[in-house]
PDB file of N, CA and C in Angstrom:
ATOM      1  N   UNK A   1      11.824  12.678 -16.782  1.00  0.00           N
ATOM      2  CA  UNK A   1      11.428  11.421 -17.381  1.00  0.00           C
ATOM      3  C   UNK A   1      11.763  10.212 -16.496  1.00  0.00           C
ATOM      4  N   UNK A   2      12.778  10.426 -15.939  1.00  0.00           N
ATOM      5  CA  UNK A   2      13.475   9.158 -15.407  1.00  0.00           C
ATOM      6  C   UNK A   2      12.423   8.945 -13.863  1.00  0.00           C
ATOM      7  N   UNK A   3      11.650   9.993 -13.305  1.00  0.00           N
ATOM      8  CA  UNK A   3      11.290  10.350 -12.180  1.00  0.00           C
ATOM      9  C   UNK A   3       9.402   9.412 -12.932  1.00  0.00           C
ATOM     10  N   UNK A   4       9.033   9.621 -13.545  1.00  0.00           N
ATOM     11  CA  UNK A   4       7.890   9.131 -14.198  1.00  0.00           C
ATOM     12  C   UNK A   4       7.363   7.848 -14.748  1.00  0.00           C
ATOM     13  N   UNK A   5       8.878   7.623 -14.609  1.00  0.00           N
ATOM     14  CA  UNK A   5       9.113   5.698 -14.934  1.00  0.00           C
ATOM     15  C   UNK A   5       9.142   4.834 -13.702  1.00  0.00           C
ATOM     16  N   UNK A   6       9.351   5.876 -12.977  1.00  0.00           N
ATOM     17  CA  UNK A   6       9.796   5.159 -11.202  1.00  0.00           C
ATOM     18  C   UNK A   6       8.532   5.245 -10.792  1.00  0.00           C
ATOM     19  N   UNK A   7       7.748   6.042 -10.942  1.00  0.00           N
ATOM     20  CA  UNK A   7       6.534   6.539 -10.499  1.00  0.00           C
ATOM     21  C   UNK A   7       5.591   5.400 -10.925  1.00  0.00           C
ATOM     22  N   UNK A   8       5.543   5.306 -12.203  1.00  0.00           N
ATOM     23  CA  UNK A   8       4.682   4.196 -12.776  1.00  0.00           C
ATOM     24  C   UNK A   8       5.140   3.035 -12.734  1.00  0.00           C
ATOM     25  N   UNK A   9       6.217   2.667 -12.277  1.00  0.00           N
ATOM     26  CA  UNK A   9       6.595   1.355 -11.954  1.00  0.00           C
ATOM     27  C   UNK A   9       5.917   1.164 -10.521  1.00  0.00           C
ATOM     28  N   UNK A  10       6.047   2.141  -9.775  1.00  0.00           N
ATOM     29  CA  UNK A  10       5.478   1.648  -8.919  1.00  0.00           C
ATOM     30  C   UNK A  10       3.859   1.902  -8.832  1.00  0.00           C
ATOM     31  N   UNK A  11       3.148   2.606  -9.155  1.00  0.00           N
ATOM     32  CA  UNK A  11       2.387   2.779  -9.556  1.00  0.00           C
ATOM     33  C   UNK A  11       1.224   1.159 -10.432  1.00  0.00           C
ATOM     34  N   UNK A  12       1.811   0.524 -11.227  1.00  0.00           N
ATOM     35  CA  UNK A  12       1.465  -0.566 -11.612  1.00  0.00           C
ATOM     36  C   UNK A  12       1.893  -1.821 -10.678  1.00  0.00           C
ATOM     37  N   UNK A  13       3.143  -1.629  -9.720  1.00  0.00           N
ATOM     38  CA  UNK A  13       3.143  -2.571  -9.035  1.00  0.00           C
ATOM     39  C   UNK A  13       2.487  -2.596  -8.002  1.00  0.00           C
ATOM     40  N   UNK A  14       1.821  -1.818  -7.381  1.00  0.00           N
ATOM     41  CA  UNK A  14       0.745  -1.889  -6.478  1.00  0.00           C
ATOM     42  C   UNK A  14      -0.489  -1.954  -6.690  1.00  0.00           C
ATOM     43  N   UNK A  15      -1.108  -1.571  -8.102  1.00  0.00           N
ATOM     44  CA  UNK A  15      -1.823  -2.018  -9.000  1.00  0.00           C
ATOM     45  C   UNK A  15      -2.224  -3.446  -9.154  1.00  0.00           C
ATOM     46  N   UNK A  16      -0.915  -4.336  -9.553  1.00  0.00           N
ATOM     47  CA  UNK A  16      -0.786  -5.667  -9.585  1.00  0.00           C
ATOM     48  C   UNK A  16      -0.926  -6.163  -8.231  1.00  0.00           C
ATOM     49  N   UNK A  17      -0.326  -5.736  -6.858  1.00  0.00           N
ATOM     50  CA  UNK A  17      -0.114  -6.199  -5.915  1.00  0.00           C
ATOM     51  C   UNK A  17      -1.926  -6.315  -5.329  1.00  0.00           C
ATOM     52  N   UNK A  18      -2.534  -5.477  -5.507  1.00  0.00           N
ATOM     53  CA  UNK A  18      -3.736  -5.321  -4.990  1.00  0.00           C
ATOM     54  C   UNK A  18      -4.668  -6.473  -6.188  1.00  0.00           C
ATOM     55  N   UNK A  19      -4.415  -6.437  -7.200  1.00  0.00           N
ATOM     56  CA  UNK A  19      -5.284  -7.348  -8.526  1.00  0.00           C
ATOM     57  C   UNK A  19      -4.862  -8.868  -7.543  1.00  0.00           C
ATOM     58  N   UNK A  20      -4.002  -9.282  -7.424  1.00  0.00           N
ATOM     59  CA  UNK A  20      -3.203 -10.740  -6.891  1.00  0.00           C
ATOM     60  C   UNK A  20      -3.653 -10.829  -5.860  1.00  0.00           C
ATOM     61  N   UNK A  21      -3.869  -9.428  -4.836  1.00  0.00           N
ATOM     62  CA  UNK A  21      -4.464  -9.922  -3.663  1.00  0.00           C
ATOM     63  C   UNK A  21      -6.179 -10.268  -3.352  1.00  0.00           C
ATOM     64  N   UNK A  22      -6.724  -9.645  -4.506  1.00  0.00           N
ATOM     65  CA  UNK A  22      -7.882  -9.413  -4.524  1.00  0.00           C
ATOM     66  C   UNK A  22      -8.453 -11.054  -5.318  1.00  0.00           C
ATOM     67  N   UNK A  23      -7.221 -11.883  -6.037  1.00  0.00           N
ATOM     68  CA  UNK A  23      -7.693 -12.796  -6.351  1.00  0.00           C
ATOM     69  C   UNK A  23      -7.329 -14.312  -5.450  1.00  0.00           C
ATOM     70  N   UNK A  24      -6.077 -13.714  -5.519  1.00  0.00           N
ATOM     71  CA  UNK A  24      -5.178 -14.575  -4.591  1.00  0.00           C
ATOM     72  C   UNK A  24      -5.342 -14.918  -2.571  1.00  0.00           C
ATOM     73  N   UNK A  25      -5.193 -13.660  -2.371  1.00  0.00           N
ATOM     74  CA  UNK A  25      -5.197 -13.656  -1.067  1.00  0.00           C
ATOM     75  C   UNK A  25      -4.060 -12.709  -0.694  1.00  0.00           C
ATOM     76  N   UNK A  26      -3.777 -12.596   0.685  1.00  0.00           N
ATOM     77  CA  UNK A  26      -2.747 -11.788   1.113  1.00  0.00           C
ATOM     78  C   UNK A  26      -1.442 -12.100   0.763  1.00  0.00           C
ATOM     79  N   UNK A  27      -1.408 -13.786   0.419  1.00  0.00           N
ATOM     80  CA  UNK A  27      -0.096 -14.678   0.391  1.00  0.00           C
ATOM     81  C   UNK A  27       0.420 -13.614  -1.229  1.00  0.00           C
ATOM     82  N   UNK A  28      -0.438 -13.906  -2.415  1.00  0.00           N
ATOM     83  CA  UNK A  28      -0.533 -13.421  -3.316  1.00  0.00           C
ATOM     84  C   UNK A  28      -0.272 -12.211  -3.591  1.00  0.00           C
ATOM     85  N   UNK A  29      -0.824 -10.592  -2.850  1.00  0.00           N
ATOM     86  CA  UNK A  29      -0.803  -9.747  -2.421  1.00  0.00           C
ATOM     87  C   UNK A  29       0.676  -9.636  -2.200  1.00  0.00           C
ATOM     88  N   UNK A  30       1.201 -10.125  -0.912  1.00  0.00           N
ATOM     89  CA  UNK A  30       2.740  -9.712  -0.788  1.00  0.00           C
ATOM     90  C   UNK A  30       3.865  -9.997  -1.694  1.00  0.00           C
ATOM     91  N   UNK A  31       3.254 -11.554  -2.582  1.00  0.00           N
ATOM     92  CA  UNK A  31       4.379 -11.952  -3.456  1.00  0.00           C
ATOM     93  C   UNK A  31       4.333 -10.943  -4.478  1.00  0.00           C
ATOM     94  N   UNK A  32       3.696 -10.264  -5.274  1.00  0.00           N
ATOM     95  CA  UNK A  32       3.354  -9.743  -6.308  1.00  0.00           C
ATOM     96  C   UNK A  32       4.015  -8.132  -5.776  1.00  0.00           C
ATOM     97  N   UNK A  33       3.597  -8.017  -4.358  1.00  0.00           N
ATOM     98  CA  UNK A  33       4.389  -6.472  -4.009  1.00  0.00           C
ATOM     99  C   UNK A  33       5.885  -6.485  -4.299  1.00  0.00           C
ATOM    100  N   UNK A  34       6.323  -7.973  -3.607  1.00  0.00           N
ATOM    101  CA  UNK A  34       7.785  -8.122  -3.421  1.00  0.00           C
ATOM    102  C   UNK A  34       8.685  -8.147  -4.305  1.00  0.00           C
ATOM    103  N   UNK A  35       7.989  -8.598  -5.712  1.00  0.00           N
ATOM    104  CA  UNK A  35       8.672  -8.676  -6.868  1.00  0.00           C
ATOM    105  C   UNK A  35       8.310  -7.752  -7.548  1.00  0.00           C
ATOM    106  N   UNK A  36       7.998  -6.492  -8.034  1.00  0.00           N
ATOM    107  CA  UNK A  36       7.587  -5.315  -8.368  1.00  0.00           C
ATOM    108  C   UNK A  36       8.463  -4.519  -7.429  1.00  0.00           C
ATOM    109  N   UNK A  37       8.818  -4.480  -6.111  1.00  0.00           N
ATOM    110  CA  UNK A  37       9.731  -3.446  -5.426  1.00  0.00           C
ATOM    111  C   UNK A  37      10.719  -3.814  -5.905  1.00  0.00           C
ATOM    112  N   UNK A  38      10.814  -5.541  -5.932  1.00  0.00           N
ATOM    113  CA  UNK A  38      12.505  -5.541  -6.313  1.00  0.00           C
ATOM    114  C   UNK A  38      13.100  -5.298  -7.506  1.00  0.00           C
ATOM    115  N   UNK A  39      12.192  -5.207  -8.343  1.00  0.00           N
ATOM    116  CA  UNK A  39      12.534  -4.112  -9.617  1.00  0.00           C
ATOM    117  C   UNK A  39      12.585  -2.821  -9.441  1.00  0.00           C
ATOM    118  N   UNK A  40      11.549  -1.783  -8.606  1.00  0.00           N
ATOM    119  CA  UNK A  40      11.729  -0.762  -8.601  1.00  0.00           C
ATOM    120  C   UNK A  40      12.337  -0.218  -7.892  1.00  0.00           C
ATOM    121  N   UNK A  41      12.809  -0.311  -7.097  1.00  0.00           N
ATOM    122  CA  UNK A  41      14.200   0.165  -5.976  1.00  0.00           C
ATOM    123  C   UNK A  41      15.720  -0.060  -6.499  1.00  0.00           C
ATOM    124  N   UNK A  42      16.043  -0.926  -7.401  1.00  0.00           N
ATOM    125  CA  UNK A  42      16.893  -0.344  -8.237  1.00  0.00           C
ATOM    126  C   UNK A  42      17.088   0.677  -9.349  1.00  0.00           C
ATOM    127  N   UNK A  43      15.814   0.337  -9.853  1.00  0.00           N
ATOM    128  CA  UNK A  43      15.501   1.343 -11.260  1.00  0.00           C
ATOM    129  C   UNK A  43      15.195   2.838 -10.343  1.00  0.00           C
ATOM    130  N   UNK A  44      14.849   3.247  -9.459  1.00  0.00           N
ATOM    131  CA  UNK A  44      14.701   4.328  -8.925  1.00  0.00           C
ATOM    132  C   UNK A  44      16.377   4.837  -7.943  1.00  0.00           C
ATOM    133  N   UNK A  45      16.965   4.045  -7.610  1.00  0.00           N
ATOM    134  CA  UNK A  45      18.303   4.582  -7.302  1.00  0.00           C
ATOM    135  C   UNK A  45      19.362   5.051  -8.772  1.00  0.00           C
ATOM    136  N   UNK A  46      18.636   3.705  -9.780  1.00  0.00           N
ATOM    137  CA  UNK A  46      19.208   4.262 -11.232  1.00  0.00           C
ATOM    138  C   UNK A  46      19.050   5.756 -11.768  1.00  0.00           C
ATOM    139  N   UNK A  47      17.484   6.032 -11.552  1.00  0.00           N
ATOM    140  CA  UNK A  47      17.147   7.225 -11.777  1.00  0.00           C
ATOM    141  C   UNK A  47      18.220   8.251 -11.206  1.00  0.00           C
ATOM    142  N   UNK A  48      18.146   8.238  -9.681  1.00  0.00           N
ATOM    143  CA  UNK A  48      17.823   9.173  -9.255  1.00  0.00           C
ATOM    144  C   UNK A  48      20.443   9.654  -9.163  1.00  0.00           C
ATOM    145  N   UNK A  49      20.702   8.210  -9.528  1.00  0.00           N
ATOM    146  CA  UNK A  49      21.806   8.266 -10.092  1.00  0.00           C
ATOM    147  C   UNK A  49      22.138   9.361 -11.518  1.00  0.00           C
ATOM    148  N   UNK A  50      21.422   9.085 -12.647  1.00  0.00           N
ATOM    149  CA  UNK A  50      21.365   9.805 -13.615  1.00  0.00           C
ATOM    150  C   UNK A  50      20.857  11.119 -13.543  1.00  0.00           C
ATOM    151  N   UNK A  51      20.219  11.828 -12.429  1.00  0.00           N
ATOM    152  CA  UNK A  51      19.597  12.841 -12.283  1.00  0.00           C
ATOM    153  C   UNK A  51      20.893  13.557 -11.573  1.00  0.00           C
ATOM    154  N   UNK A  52      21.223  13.243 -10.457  1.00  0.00           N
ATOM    155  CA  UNK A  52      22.849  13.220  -9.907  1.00  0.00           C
ATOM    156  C   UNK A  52      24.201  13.812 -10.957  1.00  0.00           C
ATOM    157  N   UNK A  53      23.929  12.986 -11.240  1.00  0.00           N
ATOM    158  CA  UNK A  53      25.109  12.826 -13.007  1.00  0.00           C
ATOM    159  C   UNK A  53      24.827  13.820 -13.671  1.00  0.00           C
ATOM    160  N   UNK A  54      23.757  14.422 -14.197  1.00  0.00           N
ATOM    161  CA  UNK A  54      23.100  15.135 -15.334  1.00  0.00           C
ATOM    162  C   UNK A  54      23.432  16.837 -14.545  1.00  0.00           C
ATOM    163  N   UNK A  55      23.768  16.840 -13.358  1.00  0.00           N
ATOM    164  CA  UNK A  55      23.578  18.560 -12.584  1.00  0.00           C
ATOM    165  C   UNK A  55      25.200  18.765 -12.177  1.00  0.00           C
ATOM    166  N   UNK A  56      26.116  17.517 -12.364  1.00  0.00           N
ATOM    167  CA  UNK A  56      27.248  17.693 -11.986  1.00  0.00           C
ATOM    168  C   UNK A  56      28.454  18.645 -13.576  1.00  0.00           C
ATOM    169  N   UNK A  57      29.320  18.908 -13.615  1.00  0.00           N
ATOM    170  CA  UNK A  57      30.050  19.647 -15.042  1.00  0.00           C
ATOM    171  C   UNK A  57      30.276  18.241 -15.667  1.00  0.00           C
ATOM    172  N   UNK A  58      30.212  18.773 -17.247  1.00  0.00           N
ATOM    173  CA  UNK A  58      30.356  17.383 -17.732  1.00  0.00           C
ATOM    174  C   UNK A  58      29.408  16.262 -17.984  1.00  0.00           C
ATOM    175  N   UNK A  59      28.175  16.828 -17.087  1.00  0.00           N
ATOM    176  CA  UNK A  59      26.887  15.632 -17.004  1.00  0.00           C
ATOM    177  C   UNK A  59      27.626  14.118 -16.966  1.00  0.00           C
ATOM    178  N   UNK A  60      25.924  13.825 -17.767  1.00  0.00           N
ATOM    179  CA  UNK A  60      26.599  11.682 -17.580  1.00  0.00           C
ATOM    180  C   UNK A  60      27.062  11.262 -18.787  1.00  0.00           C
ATOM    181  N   UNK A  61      28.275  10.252 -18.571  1.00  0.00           N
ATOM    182  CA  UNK A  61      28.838  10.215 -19.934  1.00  0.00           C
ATOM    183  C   UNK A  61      28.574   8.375 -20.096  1.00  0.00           C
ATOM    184  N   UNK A  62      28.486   8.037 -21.361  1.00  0.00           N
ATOM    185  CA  UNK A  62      28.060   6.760 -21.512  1.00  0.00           C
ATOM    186  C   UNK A  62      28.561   5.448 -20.868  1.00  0.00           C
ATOM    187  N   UNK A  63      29.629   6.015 -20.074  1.00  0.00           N
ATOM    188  CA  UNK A  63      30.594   5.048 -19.518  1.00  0.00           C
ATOM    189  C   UNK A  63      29.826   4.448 -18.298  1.00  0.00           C
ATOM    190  N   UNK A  64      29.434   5.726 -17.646  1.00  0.00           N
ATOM    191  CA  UNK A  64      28.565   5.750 -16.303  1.00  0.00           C
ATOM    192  C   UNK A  64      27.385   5.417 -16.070  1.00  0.00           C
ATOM    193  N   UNK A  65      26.691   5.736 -17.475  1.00  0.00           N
ATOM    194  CA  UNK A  65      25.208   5.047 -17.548  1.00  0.00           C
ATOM    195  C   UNK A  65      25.511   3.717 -17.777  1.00  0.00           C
ATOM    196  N   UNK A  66      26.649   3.116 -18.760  1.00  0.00           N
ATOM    197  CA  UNK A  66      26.854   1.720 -18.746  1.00  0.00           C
ATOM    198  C   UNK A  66      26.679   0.838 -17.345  1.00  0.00           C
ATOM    199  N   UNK A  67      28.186   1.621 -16.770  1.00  0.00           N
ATOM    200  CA  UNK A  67      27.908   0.788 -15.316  1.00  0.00           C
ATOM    201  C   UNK A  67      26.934   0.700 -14.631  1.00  0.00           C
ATOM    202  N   UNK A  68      25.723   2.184 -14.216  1.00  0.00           N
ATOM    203  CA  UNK A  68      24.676   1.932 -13.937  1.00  0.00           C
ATOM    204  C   UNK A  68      24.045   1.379 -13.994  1.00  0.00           C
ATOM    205  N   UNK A  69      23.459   1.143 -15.382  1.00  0.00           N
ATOM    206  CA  UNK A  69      22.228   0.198 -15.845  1.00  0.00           C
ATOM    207  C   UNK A  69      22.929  -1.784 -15.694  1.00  0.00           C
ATOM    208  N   UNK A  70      24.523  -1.614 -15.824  1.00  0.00           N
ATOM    209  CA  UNK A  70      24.979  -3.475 -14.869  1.00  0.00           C
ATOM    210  C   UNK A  70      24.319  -3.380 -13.453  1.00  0.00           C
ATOM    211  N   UNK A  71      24.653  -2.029 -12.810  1.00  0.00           N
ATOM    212  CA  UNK A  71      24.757  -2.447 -11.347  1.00  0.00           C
ATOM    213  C   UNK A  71      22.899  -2.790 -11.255  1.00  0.00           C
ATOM    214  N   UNK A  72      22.555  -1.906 -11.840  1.00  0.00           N
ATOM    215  CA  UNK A  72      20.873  -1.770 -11.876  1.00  0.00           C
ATOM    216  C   UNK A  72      20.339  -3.533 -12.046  1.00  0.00           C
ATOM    217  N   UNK A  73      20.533  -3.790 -13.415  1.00  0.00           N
ATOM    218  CA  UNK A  73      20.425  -5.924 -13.512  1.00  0.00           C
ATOM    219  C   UNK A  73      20.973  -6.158 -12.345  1.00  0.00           C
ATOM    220  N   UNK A  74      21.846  -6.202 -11.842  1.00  0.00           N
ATOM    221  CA  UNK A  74      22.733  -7.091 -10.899  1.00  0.00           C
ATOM    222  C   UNK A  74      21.556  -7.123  -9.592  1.00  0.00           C
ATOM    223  N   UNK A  75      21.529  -5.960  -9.254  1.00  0.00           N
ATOM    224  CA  UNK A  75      20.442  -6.033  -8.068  1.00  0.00           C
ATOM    225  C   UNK A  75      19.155  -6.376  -8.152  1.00  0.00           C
ATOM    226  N   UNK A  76      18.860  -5.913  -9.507  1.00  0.00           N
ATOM    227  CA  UNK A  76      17.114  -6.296  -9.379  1.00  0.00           C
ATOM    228  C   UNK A  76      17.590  -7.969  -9.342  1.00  0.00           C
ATOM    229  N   UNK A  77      18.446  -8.787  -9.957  1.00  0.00           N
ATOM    230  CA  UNK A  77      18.680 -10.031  -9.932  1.00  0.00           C
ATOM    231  C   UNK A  77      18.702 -10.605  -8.547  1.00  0.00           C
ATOM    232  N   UNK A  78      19.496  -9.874  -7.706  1.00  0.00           N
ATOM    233  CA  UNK A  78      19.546  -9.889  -6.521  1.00  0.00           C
ATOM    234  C   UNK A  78      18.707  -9.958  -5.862  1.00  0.00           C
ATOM    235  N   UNK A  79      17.988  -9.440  -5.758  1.00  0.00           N
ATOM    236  CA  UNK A  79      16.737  -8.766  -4.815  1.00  0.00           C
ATOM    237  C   UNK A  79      15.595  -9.660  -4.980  1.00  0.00           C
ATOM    238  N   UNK A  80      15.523 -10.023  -6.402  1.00  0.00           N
ATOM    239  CA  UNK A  80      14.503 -11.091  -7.167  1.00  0.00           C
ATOM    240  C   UNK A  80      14.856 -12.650  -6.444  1.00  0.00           C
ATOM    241  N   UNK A  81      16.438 -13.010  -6.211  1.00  0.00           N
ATOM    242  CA  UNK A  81      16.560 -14.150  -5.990  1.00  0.00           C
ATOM    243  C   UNK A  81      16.477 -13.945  -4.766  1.00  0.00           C
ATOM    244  N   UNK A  82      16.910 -13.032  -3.904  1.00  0.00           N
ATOM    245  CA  UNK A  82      16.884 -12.956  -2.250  1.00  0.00           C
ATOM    246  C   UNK A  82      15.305 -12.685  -1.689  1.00  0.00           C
ATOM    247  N   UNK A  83      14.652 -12.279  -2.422  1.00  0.00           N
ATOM    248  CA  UNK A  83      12.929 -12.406  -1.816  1.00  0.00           C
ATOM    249  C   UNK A  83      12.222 -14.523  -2.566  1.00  0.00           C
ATOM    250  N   UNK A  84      13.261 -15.129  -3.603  1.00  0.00           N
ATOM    251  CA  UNK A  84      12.266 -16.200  -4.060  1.00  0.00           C
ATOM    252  C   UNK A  84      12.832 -17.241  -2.715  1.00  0.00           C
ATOM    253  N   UNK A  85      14.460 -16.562  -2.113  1.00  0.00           N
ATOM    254  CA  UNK A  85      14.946 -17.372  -1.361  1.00  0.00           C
ATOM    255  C   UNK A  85      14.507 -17.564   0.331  1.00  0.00           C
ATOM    256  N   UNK A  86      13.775 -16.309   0.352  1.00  0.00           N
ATOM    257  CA  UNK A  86      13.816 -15.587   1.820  1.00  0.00           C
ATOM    258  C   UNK A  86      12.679 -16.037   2.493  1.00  0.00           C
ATOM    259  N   UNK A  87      11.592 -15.847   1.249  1.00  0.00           N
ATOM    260  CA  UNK A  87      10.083 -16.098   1.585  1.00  0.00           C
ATOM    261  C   UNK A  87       9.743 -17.410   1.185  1.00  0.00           C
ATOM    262  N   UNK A  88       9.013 -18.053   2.422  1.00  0.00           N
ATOM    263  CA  UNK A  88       8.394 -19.499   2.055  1.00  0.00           C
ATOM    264  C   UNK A  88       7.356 -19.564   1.570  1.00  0.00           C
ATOM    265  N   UNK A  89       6.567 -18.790   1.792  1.00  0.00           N
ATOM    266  CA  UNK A  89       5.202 -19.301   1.526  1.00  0.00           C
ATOM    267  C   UNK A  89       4.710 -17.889   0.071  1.00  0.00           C
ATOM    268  N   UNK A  90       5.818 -18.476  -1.042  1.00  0.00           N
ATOM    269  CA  UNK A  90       5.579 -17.343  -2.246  1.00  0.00           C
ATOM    270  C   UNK A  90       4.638 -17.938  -2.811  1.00  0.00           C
ATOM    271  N   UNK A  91       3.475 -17.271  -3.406  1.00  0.00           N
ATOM    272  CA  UNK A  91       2.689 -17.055  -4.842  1.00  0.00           C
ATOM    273  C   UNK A  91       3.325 -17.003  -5.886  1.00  0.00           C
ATOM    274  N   UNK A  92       3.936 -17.952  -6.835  1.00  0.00           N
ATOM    275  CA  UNK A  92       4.823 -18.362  -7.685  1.00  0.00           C
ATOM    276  C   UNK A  92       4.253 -17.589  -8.620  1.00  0.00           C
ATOM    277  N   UNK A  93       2.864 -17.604  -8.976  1.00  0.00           N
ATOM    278  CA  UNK A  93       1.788 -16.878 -10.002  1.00  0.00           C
ATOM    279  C   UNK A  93       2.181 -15.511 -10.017  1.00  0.00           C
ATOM    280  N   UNK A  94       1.769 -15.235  -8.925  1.00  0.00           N
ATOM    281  CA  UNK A  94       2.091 -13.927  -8.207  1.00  0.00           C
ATOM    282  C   UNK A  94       2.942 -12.888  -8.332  1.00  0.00           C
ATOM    283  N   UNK A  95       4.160 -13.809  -7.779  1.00  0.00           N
ATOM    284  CA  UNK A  95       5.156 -13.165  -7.887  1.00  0.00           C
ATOM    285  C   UNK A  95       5.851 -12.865  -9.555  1.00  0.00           C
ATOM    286  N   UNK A  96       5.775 -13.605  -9.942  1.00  0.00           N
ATOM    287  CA  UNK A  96       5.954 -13.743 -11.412  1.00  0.00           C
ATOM    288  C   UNK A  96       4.963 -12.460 -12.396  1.00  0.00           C
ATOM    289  N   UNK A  97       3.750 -12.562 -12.172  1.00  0.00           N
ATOM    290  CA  UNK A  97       3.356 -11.431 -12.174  1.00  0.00           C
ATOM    291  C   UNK A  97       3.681 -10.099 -12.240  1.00  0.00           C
ATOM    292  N   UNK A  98       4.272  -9.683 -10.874  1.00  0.00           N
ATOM    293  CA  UNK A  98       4.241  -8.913 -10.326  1.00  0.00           C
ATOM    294  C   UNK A  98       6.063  -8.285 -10.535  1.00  0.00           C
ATOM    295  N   UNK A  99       6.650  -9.014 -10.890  1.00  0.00           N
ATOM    296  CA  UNK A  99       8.064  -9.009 -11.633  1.00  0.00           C
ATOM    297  C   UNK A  99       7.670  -8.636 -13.626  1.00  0.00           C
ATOM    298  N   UNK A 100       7.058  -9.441 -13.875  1.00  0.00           N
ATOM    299  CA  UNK A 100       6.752  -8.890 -15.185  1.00  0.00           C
ATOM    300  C   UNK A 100       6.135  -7.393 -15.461  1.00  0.00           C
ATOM    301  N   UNK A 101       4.771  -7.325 -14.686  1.00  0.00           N
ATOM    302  CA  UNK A 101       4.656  -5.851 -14.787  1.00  0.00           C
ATOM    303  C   UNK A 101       5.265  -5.061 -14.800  1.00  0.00           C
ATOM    304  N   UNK A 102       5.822  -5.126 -13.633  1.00  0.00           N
ATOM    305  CA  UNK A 102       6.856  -4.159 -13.320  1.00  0.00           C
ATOM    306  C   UNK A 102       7.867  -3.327 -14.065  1.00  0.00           C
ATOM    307  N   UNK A 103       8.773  -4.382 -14.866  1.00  0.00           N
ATOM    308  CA  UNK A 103       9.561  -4.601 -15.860  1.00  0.00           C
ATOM    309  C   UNK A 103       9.041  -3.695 -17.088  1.00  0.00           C
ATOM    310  N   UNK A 104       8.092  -4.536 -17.291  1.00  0.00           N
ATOM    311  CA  UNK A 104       7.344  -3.998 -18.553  1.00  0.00           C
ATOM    312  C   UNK A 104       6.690  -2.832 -18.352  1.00  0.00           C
ATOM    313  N   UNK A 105       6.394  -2.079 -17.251  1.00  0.00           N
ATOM    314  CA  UNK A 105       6.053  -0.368 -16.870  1.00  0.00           C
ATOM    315  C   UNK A 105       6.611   0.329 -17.885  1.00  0.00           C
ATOM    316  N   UNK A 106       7.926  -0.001 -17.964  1.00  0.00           N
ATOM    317  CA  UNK A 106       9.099   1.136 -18.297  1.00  0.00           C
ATOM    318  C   UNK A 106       8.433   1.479 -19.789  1.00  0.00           C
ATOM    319  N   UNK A 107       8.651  -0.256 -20.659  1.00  0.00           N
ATOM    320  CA  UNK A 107       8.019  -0.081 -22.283  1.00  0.00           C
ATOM    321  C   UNK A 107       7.411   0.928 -22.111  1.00  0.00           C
ATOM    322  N   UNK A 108       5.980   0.565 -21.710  1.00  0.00           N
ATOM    323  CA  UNK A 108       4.985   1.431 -21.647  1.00  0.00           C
ATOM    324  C   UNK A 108       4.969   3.134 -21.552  1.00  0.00           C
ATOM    325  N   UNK A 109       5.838   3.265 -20.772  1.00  0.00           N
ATOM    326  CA  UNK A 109       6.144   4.804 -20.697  1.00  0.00           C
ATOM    327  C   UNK A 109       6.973   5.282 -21.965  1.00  0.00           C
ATOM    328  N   UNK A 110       7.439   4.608 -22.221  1.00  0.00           N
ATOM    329  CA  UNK A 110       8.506   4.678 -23.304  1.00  0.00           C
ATOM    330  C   UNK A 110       7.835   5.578 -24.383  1.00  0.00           C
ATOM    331  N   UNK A 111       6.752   4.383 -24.795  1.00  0.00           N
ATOM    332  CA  UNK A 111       5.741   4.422 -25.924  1.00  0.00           C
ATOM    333  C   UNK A 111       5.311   5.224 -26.146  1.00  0.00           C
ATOM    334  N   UNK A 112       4.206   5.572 -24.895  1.00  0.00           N
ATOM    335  CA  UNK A 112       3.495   6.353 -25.100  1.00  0.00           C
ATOM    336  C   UNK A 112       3.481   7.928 -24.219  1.00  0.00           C
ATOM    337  N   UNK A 113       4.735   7.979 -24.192  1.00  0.00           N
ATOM    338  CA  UNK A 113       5.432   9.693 -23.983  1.00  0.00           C
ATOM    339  C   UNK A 113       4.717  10.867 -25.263  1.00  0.00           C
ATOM    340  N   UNK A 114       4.970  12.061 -24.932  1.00  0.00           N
ATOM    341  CA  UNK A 114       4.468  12.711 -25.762  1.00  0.00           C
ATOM    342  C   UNK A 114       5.957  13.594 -26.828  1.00  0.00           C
TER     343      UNK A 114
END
């Protein structure tokens, strides 16, 4: 499950990245990539953390998913403010965009699982 959320996160963020570029331009295009990775490159080390956890004795205990899912905010926060800081010439639209989708992937899978 956790492998299917990563998938479609990214999956919709290149989705979005290509919709932004196709309206926007390339400027658009990269902002919309940049903020969609920087959600999913945490949420996919999250994953692939809990997958880790889950094969070890004892599996994952709520303590560990706690800290995970802080360290997980902390970086996408990170990553979000270090690409609005890094890049000059952002697609504010765009990027914003492309951070929301992203985000909102996960719902979606959530939902409509079988």
């Amino acid at each position: 499950m956790p492998l299917k959320i990563v998938l479609t996160q990214l999956a919709v963020t290149i989705a979005v990245a290509l919709v932004a570029g196709a309206v926007g331009g390339v400027r658009a295009l990269v902002s919309a990539a940049l903020a969609g990775f920087a959600c999913v490159l945490p949420n996919a080390l999250f994953a692939l953390r809990l997958m880790l956890a889950t094969r070890r004795p004892g599996g994952a205990n709520p303590a560990s998913f706690l800290i995970g899912e802080v360290v997980k905010v902390g970086l996408t926060i990170l990553l979000l403010f270090a690409v609005a800081k890094g890049v000059r010439d952002l697609s504010w639209p765009a990027y914003i965009a492309g951070m929301i989708a992203a985000l909102q992937s996960v719902f979606v899978v959530l939902l409509i699982r079988k």
